[in-house]
Protein backbone atom coordinates (compact mmCIF):
# COMPACT_ATOMS: atom_id res chain seq x y z
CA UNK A 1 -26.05 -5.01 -15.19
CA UNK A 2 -28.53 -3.13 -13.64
CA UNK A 3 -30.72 -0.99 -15.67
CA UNK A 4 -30.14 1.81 -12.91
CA UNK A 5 -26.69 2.24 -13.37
CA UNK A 6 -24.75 4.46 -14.78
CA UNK A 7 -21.07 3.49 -15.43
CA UNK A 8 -20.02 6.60 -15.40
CA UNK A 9 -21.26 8.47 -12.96
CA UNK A 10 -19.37 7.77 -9.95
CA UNK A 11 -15.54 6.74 -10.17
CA UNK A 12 -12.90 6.80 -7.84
CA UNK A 13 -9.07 6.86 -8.31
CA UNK A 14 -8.42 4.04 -5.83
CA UNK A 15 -10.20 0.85 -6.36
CA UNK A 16 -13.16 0.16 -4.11
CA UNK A 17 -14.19 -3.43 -4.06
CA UNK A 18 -17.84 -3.58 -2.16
CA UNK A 19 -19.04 -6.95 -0.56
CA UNK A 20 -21.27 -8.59 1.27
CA UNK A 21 -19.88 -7.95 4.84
CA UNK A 22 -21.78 -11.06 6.28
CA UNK A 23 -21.20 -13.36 3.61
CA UNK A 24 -18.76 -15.99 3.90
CA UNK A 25 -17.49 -16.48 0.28
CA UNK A 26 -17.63 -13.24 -0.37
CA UNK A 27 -15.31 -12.29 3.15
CA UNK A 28 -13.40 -15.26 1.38
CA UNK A 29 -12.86 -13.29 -1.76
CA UNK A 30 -11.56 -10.44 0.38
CA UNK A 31 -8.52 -12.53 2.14
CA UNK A 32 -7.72 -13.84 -1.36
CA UNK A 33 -7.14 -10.13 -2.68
CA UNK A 34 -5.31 -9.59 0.41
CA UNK A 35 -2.98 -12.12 0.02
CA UNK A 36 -2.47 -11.53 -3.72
CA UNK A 37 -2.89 -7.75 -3.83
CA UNK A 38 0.95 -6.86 -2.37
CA UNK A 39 0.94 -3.50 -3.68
CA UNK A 40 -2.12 -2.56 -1.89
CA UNK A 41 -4.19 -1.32 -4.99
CA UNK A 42 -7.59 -1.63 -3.51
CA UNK A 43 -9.77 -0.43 -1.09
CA UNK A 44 -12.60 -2.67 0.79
CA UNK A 45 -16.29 -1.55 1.65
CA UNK A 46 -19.06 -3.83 3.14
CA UNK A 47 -22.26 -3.15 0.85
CA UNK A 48 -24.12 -2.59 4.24
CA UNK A 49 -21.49 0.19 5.22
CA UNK A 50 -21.44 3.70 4.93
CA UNK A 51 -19.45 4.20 2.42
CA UNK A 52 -21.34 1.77 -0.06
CA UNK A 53 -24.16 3.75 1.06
CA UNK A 54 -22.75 6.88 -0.34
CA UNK A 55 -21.27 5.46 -3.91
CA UNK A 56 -23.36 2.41 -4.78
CA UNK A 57 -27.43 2.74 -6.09
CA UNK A 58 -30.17 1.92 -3.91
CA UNK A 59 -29.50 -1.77 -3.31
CA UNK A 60 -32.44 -4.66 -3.14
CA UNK A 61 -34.37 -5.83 0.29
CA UNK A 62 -33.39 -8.74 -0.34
CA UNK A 63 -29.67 -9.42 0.24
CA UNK A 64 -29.65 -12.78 -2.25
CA UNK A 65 -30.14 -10.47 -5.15
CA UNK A 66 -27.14 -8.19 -3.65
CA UNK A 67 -23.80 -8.13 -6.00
CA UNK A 68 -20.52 -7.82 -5.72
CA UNK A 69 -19.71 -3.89 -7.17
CA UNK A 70 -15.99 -2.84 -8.24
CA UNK A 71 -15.50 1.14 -9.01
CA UNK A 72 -12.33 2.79 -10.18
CA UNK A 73 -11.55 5.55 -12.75
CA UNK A 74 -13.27 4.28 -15.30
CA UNK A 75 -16.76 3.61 -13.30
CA UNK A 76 -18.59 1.46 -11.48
CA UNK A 77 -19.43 -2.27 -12.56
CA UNK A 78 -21.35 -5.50 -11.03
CA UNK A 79 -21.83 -9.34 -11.06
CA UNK A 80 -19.51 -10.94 -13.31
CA UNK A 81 -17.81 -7.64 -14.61
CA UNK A 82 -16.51 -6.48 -11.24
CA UNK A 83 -15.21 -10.12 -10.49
CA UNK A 84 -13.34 -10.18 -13.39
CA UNK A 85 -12.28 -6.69 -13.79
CA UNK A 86 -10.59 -7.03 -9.98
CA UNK A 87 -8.58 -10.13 -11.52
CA UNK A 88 -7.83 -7.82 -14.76
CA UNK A 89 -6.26 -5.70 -12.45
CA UNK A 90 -4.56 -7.67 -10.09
CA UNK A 91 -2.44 -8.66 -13.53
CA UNK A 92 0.39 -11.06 -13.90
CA UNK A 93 -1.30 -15.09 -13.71
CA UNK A 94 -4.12 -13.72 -12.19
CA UNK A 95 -5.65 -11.55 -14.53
CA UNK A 96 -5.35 -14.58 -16.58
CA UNK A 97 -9.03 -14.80 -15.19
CA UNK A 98 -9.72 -12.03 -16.81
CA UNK A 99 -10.04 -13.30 -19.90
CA UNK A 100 -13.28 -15.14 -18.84
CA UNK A 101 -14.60 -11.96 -19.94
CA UNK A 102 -14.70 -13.82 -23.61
CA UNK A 103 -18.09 -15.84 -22.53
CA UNK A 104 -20.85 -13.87 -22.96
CA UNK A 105 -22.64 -11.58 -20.49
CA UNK A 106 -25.90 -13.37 -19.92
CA UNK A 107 -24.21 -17.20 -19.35
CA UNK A 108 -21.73 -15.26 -17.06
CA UNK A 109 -23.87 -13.43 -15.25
CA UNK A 110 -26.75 -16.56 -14.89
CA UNK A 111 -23.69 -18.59 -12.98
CA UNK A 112 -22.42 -15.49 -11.13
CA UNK A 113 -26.33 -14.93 -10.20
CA UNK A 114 -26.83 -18.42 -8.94
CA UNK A 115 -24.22 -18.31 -7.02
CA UNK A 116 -24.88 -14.97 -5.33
CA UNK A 117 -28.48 -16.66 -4.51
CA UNK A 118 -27.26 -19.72 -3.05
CA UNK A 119 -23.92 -18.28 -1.14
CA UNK A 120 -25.52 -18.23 2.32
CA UNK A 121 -26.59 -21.57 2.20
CA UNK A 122 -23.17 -23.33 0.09
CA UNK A 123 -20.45 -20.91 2.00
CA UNK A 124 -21.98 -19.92 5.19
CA UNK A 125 -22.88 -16.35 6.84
CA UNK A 126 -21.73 -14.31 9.45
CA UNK A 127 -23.32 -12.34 12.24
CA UNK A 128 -22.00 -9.08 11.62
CA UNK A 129 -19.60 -7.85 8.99
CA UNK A 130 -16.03 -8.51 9.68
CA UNK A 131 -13.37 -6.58 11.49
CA UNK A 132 -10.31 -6.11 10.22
CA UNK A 133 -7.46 -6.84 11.45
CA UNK A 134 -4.58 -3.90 12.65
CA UNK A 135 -2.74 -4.49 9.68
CA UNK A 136 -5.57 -4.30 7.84
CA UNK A 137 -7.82 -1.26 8.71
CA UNK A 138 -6.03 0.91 6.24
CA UNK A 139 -7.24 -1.05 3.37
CA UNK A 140 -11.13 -1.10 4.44
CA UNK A 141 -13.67 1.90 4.50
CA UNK A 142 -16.83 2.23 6.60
């Protein structure tokens, strides 16, 4: 985790899951929750939007070093901890995943990092961030 942030000083009853709006894994990640979340627990936010602007710390220049950020009640997290804490709370099979949380931080977070590096070149990227659908828009922030 950053050194910057603080945990607890931002948290937010409904689940905010902020991603790369451009990124083509990561707007892969997104339909997967869609699909799976049925009970419409969270909340979307492009890190380039608004709304990421408002919650999240001052993000990098460079959008490689950019993470994937979950924030709830109990705070905000990053890399590997917001992956898996979205799974913990999705429950049933798929928090499952969860328990990935047993590995160690720093091996975790080196795979979760070299993804995030590579994911423009292995999964693609978009022009702009995506638009949600109709049926969507109530799930996604600015």
């Amino acid at each position: 985790m950053n050194p910057g942030i603080d945990k607890t000083a931002k948290t937010q009853d409904t689940p905010i899951i902020f991603f790369d709006g451009v990124c083509g894994m990561c707007n892969r990640f997104v339909d997967l929750i869609l699909r799976i979340d049925s009970r419409g627990v969270f909340r979307f936010a492009p890190i380039q939007g608004e709304t990421a602007e408002q919650l999240l710390p001052p993000l990098s220049e460079a959008p490689q070093e950019w993470s994937m950020f979950y924030l709830d009640e109990r705070g905000l997290r990053e890399e590997s901890d917001a992956f898996l804490e979205v799974y913990r709370r999705l429950g049933g099979r798929w928090g499952c995943l969860s328990l990935l949380r047993l590995v160690p931080r720093g091996i975790r977070d080196f795979i979760y990092r070299t993804v995030a590096r590579n994911r423009y070149r292995w999964f693609g990227q978009r022009d702009a961030c995506r638009i949600p659908s109709p049926d969507e828009q109530r799930r996604f922030l600015p």
